[in-house]
N, C-alpha and C. Protein backbone atom coordinates (compact mmCIF):
# COMPACT_ATOMS: atom_id res chain seq x y z
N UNK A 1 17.90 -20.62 -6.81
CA UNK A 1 17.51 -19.31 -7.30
C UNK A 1 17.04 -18.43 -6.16
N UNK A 2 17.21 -17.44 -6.37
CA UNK A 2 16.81 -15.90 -5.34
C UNK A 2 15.12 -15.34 -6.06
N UNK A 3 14.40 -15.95 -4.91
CA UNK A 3 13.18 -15.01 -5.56
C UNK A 3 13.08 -13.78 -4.72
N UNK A 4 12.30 -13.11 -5.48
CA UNK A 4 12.37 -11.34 -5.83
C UNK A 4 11.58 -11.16 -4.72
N UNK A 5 11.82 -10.48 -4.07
CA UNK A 5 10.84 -10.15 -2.88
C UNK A 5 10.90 -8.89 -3.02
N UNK A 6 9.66 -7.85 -2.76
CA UNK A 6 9.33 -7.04 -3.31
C UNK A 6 9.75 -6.05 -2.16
N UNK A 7 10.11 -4.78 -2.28
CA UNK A 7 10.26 -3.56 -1.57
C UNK A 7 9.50 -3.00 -1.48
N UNK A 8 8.80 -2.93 -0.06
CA UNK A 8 7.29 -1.73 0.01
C UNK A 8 7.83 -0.47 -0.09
N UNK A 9 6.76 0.80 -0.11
CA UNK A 9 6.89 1.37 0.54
C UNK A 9 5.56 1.55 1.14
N UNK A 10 6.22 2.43 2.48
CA UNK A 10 5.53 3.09 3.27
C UNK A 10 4.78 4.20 3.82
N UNK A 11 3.59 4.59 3.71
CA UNK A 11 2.79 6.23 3.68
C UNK A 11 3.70 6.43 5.03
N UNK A 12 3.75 7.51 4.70
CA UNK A 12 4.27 8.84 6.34
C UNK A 12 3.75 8.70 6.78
N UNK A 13 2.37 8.54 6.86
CA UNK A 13 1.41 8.68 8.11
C UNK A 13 1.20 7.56 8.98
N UNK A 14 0.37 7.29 10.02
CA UNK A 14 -0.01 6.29 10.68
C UNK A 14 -1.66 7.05 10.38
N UNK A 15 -2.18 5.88 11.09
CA UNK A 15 -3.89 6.40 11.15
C UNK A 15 -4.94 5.94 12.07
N UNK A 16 -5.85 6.42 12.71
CA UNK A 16 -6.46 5.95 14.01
C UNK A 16 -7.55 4.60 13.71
N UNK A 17 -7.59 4.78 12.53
CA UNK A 17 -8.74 3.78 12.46
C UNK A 17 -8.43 3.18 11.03
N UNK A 18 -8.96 1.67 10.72
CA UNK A 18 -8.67 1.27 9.42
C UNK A 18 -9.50 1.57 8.39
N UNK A 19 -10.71 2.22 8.66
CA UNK A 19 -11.50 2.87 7.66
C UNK A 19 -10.37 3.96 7.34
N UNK A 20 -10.11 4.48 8.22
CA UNK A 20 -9.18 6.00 7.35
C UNK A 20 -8.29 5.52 6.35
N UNK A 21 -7.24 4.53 6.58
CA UNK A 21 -6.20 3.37 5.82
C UNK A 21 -6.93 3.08 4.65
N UNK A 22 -8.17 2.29 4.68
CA UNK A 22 -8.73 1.72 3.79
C UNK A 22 -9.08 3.01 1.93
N UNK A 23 -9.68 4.20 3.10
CA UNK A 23 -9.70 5.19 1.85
C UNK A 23 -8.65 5.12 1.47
N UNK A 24 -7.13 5.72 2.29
CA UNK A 24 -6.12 5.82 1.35
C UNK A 24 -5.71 4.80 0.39
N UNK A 25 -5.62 3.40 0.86
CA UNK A 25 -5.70 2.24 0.05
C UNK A 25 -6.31 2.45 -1.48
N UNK A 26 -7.79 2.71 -1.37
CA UNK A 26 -8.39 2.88 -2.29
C UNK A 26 -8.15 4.02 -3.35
N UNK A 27 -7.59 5.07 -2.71
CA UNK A 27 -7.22 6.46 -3.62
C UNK A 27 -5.57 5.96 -4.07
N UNK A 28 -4.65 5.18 -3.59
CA UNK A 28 -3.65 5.04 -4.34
C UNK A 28 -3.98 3.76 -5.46
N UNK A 29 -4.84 2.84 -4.92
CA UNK A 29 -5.55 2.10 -6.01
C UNK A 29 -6.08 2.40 -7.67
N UNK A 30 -7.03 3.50 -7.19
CA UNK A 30 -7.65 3.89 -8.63
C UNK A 30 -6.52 5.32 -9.20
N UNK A 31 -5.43 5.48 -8.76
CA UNK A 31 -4.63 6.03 -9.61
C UNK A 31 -4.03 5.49 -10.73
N UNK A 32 -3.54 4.23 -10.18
CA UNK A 32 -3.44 3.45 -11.40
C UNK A 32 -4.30 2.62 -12.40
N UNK A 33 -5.56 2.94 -11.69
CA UNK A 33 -6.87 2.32 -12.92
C UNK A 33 -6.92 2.34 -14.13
N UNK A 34 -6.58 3.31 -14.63
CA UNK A 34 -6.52 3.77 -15.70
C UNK A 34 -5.52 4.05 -16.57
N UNK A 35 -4.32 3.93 -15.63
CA UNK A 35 -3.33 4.23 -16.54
C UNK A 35 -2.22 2.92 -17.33
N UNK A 36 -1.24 3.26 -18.05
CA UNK A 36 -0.88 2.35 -19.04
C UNK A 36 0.38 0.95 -18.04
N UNK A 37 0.36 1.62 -16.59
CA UNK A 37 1.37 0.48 -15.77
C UNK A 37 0.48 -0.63 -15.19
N UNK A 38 1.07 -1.32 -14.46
CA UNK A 38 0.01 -2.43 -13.69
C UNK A 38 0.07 -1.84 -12.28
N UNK A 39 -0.69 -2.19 -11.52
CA UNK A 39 -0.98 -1.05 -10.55
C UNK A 39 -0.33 -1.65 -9.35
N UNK A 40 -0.22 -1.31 -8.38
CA UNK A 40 0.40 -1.58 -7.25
C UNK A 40 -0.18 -2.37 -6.08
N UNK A 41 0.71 -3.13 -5.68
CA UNK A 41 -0.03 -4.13 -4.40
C UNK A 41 0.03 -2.99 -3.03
N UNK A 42 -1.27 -2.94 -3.01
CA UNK A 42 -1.68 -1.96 -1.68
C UNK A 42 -2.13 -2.81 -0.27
N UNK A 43 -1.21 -2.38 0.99
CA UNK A 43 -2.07 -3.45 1.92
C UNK A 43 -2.09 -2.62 3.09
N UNK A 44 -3.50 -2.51 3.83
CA UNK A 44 -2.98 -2.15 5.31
C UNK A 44 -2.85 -3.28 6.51
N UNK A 45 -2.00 -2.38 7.41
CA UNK A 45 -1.54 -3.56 8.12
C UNK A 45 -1.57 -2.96 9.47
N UNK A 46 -1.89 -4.12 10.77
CA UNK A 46 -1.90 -2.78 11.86
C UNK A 46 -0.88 -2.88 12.56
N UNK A 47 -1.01 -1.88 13.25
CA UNK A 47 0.71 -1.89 14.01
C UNK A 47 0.65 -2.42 15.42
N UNK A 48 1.51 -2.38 16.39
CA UNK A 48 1.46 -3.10 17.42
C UNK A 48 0.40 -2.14 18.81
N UNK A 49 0.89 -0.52 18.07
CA UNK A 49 0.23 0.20 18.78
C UNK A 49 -1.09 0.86 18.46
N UNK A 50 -1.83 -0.53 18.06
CA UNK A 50 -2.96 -0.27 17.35
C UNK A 50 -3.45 0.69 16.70
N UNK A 51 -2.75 1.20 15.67
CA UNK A 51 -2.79 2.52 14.60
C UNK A 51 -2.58 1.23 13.29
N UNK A 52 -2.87 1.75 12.31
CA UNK A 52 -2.82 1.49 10.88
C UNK A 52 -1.84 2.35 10.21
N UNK A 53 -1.36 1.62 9.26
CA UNK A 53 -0.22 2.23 8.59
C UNK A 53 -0.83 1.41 6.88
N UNK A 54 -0.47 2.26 5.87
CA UNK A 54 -0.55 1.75 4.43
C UNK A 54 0.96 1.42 3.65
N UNK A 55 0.92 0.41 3.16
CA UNK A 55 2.05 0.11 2.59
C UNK A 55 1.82 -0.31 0.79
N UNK A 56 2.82 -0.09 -0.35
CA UNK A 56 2.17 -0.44 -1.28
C UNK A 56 3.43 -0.65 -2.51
N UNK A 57 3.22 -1.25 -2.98
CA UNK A 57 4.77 -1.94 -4.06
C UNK A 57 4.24 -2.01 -5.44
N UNK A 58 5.14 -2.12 -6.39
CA UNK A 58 4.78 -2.42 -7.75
C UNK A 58 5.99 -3.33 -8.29
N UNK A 59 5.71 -3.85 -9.51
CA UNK A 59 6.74 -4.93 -10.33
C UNK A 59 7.32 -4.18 -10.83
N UNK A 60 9.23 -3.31 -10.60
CA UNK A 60 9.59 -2.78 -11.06
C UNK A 60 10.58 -3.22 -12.41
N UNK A 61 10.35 -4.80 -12.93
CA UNK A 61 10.76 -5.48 -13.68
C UNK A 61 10.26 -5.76 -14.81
């Protein structure tokens, strides 16, 4: 069997610090708090050129 490996996506931005990442993390987080989908796997991750980037997927199944 083929398991499902999920398709991120990726914010446009990069960011200087992972506190900045982390808010955005958190503001695409509680968008879906409340609402009737299951919410999305949010992760930051850093890059090689030590900037942060946010990435974030959902179960489109």
């Amino acid at each position: 069997m083929n398991a499902h490996q999920p398709r991120w996506i990726y914010w446009k931005e990069t960011f200087r610090s992972k506190f900045q990442a982390g808010c955005l993390k958190a503001k695409l987080e509680d968008n879906w708090k409340e609402g009737y989908e299951l919410g999305p796997s949010v992760e930051v991750r850093k890059l090689k050129t030590n900037r942060y980037v946010v990435r974030y997927t959902y179960d489109e199944a």
